[in-house]
N, C-alpha and C. Protein backbone atom coordinates (compact mmCIF):
# COMPACT_ATOMS: atom_id res chain seq x y z
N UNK A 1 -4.73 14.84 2.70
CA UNK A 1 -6.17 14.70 2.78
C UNK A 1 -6.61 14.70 4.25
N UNK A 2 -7.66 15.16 4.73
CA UNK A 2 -8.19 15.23 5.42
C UNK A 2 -8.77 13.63 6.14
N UNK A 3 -8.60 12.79 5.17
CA UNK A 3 -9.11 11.65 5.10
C UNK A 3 -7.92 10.28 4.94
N UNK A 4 -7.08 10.31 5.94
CA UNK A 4 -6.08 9.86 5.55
C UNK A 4 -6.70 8.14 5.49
N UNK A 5 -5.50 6.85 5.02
CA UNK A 5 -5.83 6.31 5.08
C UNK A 5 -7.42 5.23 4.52
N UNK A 6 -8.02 6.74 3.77
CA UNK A 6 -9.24 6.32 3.29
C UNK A 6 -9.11 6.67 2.29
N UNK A 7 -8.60 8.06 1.87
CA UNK A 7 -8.72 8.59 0.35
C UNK A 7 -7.00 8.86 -0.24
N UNK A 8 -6.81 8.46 -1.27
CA UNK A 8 -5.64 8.78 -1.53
C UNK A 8 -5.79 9.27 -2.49
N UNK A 9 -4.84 10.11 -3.61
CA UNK A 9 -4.53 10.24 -5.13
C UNK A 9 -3.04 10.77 -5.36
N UNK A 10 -2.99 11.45 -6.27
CA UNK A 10 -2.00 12.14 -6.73
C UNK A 10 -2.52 12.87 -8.09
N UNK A 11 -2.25 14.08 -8.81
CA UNK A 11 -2.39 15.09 -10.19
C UNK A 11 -2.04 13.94 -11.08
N UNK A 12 -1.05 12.81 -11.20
CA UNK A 12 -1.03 12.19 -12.24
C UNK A 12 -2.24 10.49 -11.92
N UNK A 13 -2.79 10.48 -11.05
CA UNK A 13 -3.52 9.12 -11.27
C UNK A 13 -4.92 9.73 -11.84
N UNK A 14 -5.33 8.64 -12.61
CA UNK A 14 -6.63 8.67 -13.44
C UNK A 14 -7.39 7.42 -12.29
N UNK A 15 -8.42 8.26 -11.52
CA UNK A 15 -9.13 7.84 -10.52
C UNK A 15 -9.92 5.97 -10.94
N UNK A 16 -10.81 6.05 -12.09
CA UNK A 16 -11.49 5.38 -12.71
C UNK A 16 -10.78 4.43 -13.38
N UNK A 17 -9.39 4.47 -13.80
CA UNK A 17 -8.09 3.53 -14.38
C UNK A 17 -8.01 3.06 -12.52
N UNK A 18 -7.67 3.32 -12.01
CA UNK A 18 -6.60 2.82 -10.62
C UNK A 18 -8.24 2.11 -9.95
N UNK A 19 -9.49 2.43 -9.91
CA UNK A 19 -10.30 1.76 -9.24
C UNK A 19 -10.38 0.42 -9.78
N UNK A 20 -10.76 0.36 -11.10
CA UNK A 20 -10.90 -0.78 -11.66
C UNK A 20 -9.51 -1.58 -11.96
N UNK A 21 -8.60 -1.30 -11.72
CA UNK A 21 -7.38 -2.14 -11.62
C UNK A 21 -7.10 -3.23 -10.04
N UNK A 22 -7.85 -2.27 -9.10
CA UNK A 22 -7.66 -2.64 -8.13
C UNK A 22 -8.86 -3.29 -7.65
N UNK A 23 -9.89 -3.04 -8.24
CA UNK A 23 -11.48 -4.38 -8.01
C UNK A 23 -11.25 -5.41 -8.43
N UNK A 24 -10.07 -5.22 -9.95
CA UNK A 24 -10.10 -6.48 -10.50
C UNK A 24 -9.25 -7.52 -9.73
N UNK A 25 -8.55 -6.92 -9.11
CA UNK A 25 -7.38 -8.11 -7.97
C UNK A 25 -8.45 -9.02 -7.19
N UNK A 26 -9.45 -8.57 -6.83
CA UNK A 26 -10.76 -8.80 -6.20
C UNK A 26 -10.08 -9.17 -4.50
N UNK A 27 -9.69 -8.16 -4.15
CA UNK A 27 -9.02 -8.43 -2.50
C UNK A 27 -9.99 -8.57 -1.38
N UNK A 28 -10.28 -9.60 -0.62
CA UNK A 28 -11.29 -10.02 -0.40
C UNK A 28 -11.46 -8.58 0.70
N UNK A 29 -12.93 -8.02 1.21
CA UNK A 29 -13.12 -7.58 2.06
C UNK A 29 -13.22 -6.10 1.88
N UNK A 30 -13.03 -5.23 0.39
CA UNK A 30 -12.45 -4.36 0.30
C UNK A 30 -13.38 -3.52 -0.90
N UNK A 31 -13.71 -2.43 -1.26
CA UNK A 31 -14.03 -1.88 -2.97
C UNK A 31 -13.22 -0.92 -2.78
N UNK A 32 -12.97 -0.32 -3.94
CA UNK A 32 -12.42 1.05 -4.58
C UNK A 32 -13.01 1.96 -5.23
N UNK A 33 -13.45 2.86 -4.75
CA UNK A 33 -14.45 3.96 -5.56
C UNK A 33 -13.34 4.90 -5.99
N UNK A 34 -13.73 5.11 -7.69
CA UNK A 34 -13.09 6.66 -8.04
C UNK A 34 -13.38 7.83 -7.49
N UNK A 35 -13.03 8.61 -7.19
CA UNK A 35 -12.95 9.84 -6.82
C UNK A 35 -11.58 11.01 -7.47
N UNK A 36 -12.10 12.42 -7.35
CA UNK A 36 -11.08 13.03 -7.37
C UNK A 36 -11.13 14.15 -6.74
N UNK A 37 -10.33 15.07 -6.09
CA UNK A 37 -10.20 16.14 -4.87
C UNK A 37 -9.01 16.65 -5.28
N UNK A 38 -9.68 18.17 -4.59
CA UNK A 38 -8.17 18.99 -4.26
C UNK A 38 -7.84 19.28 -2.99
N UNK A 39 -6.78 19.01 -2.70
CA UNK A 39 -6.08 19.40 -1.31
C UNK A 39 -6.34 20.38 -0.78
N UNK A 40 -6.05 20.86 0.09
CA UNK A 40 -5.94 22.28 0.75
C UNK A 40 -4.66 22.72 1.56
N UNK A 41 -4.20 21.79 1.64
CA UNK A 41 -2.67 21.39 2.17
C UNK A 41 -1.85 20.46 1.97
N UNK A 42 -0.74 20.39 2.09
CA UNK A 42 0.49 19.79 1.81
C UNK A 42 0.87 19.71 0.48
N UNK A 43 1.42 18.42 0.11
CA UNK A 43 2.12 18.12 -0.80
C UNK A 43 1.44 18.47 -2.14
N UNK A 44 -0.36 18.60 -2.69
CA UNK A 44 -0.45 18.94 -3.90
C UNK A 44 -1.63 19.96 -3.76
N UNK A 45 -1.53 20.47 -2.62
CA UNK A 45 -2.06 21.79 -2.52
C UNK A 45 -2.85 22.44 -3.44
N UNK A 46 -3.69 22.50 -3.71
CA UNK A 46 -4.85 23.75 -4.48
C UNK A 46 -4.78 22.72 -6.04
N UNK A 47 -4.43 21.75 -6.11
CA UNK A 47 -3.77 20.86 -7.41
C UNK A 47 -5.13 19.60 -7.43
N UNK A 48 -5.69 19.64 -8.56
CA UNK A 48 -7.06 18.48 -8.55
C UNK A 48 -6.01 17.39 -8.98
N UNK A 49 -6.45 16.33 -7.85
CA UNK A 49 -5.66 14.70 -7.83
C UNK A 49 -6.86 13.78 -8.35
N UNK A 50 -6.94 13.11 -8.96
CA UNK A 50 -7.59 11.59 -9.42
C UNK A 50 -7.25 10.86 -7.87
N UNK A 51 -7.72 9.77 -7.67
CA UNK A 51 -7.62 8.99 -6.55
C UNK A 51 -8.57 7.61 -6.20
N UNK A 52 -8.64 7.15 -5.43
CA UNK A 52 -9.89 6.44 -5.11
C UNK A 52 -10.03 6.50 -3.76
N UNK A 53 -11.12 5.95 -3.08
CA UNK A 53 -11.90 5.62 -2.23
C UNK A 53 -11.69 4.49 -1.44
N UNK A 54 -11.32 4.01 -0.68
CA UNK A 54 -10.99 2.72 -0.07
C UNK A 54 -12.30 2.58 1.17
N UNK A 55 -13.36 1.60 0.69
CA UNK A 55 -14.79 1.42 1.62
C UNK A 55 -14.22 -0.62 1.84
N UNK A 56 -13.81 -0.60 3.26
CA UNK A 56 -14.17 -1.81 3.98
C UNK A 56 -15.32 -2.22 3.49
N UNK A 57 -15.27 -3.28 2.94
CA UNK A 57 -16.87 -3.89 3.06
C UNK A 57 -16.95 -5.27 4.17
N UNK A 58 -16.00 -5.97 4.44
CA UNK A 58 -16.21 -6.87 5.22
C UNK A 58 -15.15 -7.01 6.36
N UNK A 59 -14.51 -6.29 7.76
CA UNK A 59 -13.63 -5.93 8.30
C UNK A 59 -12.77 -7.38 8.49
N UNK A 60 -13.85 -8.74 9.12
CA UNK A 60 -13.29 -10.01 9.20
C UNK A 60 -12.50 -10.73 8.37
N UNK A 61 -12.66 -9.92 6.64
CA UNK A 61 -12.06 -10.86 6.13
C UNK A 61 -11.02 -9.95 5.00
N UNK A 62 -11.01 -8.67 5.35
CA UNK A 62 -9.98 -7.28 4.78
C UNK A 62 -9.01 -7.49 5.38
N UNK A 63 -7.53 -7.18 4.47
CA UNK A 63 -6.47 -7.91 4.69
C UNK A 63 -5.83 -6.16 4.41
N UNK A 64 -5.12 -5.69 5.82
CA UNK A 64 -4.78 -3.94 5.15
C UNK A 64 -3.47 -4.24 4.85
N UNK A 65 -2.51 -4.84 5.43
CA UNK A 65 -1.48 -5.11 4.90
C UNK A 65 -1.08 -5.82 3.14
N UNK A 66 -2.29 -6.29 2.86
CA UNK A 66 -2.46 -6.80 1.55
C UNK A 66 -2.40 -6.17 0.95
N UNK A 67 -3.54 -4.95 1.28
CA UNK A 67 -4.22 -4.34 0.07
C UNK A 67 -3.24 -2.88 0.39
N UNK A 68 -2.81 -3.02 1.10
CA UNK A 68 -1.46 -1.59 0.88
C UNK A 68 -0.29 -2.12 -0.51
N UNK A 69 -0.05 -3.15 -0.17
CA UNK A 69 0.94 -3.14 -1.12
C UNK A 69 0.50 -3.52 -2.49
N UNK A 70 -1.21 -4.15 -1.99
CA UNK A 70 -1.69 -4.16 -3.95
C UNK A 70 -1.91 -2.71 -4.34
N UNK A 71 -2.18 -1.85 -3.77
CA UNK A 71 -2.44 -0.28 -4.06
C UNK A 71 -0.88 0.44 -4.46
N UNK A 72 0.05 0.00 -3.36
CA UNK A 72 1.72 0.41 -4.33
C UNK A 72 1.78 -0.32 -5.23
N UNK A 73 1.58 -1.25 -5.25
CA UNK A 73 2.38 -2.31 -6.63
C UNK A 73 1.55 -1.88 -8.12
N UNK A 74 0.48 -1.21 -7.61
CA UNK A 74 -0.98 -0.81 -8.78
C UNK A 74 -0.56 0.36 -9.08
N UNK A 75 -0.06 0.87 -8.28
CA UNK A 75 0.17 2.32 -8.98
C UNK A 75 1.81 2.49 -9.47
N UNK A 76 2.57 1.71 -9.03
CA UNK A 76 3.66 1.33 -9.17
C UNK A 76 3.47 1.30 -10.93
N UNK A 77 2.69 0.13 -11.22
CA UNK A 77 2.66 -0.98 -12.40
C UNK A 77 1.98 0.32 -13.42
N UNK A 78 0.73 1.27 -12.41
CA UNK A 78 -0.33 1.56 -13.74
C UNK A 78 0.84 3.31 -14.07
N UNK A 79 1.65 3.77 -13.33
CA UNK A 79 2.24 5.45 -13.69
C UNK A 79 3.45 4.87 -12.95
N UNK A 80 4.65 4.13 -13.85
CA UNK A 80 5.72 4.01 -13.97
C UNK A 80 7.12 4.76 -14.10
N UNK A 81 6.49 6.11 -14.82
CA UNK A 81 7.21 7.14 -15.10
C UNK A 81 6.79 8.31 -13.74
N UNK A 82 6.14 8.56 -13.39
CA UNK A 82 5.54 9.44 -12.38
C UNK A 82 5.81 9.02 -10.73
N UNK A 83 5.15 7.34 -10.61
CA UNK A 83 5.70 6.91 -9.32
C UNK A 83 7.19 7.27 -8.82
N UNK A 84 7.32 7.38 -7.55
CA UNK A 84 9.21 7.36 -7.32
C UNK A 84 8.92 7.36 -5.68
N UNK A 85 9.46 6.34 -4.98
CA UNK A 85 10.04 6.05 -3.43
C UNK A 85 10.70 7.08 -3.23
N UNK A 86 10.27 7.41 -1.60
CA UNK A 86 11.22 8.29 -1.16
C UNK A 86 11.99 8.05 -0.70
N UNK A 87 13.70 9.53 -1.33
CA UNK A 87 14.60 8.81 -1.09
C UNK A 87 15.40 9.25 0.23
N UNK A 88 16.21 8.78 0.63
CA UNK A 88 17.01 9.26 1.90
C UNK A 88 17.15 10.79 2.07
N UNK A 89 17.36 11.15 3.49
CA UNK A 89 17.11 10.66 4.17
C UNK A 89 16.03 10.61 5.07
N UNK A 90 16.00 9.72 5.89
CA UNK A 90 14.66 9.51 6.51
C UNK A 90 15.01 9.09 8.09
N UNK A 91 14.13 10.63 8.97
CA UNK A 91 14.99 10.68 10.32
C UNK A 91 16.44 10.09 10.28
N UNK A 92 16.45 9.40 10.98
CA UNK A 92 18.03 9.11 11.64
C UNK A 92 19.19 8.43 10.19
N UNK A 93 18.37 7.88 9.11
CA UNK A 93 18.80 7.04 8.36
C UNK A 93 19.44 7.99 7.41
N UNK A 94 20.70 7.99 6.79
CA UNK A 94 21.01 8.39 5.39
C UNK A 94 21.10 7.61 4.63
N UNK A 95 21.21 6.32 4.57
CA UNK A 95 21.43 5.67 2.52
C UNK A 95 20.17 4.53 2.93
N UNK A 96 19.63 4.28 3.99
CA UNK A 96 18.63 3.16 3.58
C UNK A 96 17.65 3.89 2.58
N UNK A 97 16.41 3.85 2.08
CA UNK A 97 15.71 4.13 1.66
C UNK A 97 14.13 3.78 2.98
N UNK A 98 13.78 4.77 2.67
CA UNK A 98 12.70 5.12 4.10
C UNK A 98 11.58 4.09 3.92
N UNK A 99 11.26 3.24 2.19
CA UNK A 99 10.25 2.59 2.35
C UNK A 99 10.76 1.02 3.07
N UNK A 100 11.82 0.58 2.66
CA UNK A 100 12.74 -0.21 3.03
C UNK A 100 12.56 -0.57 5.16
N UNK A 101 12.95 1.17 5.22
CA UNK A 101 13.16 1.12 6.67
C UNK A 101 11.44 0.79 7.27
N UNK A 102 10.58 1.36 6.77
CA UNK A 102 9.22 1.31 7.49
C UNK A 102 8.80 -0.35 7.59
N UNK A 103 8.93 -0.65 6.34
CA UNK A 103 8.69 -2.61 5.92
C UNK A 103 9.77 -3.29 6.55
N UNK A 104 11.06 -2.95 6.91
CA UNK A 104 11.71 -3.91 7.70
C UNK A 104 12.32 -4.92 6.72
N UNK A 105 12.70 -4.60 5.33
CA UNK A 105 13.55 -5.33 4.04
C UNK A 105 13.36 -4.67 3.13
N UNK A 106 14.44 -4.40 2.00
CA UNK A 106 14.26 -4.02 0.62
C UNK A 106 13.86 -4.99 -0.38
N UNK A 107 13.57 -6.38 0.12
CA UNK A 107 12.80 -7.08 -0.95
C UNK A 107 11.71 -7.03 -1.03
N UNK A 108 10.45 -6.32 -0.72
CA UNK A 108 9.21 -5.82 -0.91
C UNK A 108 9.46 -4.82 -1.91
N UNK A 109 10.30 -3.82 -1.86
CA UNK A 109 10.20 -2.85 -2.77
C UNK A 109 10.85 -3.31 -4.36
N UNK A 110 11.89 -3.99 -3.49
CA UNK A 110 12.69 -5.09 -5.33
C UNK A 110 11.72 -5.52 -5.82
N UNK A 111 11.11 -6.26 -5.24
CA UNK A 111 9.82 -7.00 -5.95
C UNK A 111 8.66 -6.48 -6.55
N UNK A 112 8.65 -5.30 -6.13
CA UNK A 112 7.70 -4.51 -6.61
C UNK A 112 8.28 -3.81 -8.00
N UNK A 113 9.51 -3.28 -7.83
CA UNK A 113 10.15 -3.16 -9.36
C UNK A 113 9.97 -3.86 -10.03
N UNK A 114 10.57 -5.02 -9.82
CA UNK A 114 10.73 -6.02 -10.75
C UNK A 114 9.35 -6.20 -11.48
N UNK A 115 8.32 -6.10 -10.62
CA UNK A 115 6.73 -7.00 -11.29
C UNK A 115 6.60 -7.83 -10.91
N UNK A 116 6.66 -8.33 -9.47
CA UNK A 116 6.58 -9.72 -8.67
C UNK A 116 4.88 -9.60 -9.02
N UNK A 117 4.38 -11.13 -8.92
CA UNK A 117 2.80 -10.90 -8.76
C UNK A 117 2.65 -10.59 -7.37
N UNK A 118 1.42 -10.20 -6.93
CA UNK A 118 1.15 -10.24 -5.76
C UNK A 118 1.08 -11.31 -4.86
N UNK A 119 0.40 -12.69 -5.30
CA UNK A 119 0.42 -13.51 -5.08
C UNK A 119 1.73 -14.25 -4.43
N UNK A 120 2.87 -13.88 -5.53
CA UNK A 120 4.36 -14.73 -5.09
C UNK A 120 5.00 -13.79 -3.83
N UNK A 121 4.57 -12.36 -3.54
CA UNK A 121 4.94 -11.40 -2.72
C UNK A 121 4.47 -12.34 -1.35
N UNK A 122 2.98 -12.47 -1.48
CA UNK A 122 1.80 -12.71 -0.33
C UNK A 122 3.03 -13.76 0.44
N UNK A 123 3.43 -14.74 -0.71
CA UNK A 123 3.78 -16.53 -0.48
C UNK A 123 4.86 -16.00 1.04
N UNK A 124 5.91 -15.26 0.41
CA UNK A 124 6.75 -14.99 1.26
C UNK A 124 6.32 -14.31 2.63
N UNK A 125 5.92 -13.60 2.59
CA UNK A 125 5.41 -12.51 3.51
C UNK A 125 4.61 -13.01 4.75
N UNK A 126 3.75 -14.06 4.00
CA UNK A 126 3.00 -14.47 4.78
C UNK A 126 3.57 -16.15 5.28
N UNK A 127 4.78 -16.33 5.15
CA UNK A 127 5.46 -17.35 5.87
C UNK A 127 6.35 -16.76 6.87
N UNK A 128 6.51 -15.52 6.86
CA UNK A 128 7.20 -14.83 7.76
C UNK A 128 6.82 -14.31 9.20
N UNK A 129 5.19 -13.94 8.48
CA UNK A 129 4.71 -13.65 9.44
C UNK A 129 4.01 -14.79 10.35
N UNK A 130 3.53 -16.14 9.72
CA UNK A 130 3.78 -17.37 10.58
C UNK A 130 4.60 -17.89 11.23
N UNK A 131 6.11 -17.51 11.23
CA UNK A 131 7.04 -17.88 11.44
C UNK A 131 7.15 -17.26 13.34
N UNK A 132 7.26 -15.78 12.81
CA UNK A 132 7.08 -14.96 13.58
C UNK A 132 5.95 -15.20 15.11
N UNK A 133 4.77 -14.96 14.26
CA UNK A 133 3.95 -15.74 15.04
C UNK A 133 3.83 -17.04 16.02
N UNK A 134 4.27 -17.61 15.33
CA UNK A 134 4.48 -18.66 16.19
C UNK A 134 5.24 -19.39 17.32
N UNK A 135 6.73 -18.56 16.88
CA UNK A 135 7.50 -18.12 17.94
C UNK A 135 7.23 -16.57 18.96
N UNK A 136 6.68 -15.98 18.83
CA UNK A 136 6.47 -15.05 19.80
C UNK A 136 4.93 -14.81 20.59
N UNK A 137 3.72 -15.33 19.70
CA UNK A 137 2.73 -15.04 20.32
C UNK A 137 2.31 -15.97 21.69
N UNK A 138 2.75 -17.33 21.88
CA UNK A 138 2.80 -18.00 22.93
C UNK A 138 2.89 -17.09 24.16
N UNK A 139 4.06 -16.44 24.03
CA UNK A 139 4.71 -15.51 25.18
C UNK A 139 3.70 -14.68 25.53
N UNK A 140 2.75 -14.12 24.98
CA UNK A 140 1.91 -12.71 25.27
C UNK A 140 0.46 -13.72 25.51
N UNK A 141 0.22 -14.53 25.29
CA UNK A 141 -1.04 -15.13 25.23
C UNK A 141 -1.77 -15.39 26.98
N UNK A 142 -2.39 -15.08 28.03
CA UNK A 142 -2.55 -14.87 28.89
C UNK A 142 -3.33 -15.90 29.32
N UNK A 143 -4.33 -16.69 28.32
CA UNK A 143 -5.40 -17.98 28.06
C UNK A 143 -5.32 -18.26 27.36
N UNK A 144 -4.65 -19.78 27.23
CA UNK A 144 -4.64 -20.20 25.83
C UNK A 144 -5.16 -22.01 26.42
C-alpha cells in the first residue's frame, strides 16, 4: 500500500468483520474503519483486499505497540487457516523465525497461537518494559 502503516488488508480479510472486532477491544486512542483496495504492487497486486483503516484519534493516549499486536492476534484469531508467520530465512538468520527476531522472543508469537488474551500478553510485556526502563533511562536523561 501506498499507505503503509495506516491501511492494511489481505484477499482473505472481510474488512467490516476485522473493524468491528477490533473497536470492540476498545484500545484506547485508536478507531478502525473498513475499507477495501487493490494494490498496484507487491505482494497482492491487481488482487481486491478487505482491510481497515487505522485513524489515531487521541495520539496521548494510543498505545502502537498495543494495538499492533491486537491487530495480529485479531487476525490471527478471526482467518486461522489463511494467517501464516514468515518463515526463515530472514537476512542473516536461518531457523529463527523473522517475527520472533523483530520482537526480540518467541513468546509473543506462542502466545498468540495459543489464544493468550491480550490483556495477560500486555501484563508481561509491559513489566518488561518497566524493568527496562528503569534501569536504562536514568543514563540518557540530561534533566531530571
Amino acid at each position: 500500500t501506498t499507505r503503509p502503516f495506516e491501511i492494511f488488508g489481505a484477499p482473505y480479510i472481510d474488512g467490516e468483520t476485522l473493524a468491528t472486532a477490533l473497536n470492540a477491544l476498545r484500545l484506547q486512542g485508536v478507531f478502525f474503519r473498513p475499507l477495501s483496495f487493490e494494490p498496484t504492487f507487491q505482494k497482492h497486486a491487481r488482487t481486491i483486499c478487505g482491510g481497515v483503516q487505522i485513524h489515531v484519534t487521541d495520539r496521548t493516549r494510543f498505545r502502537s505497540w498495543k494495538t499492533t499486536i491486537a491487530i495480529l492476534k485479531t487476525v490471527h484469531d478471526l482467518y486461522p487457516k489463511q494467517f501464516a508467520w514468515k518463515q526463515p530465512p530472514y537476512e542473516y538468520e536461518t531457523k529463527k523465525m523473522p517475527f520472533d527476531i523483530l520482537v526480540g522472543t518467541d513468546r509473543l508469537r506462542r502466545e498468540i497461537e495459543a489464544g493468550a488474551p491480550l490483556r495477560e500478553m500486555e501484563r508481561w510485556w509491559q513489566a518488561q518494559v518497566n524493568a527496562f526502563t528503569a534501569k536504562v533511562r536514568p543514563h540518557f536523561l540530561l534533566y531530571a
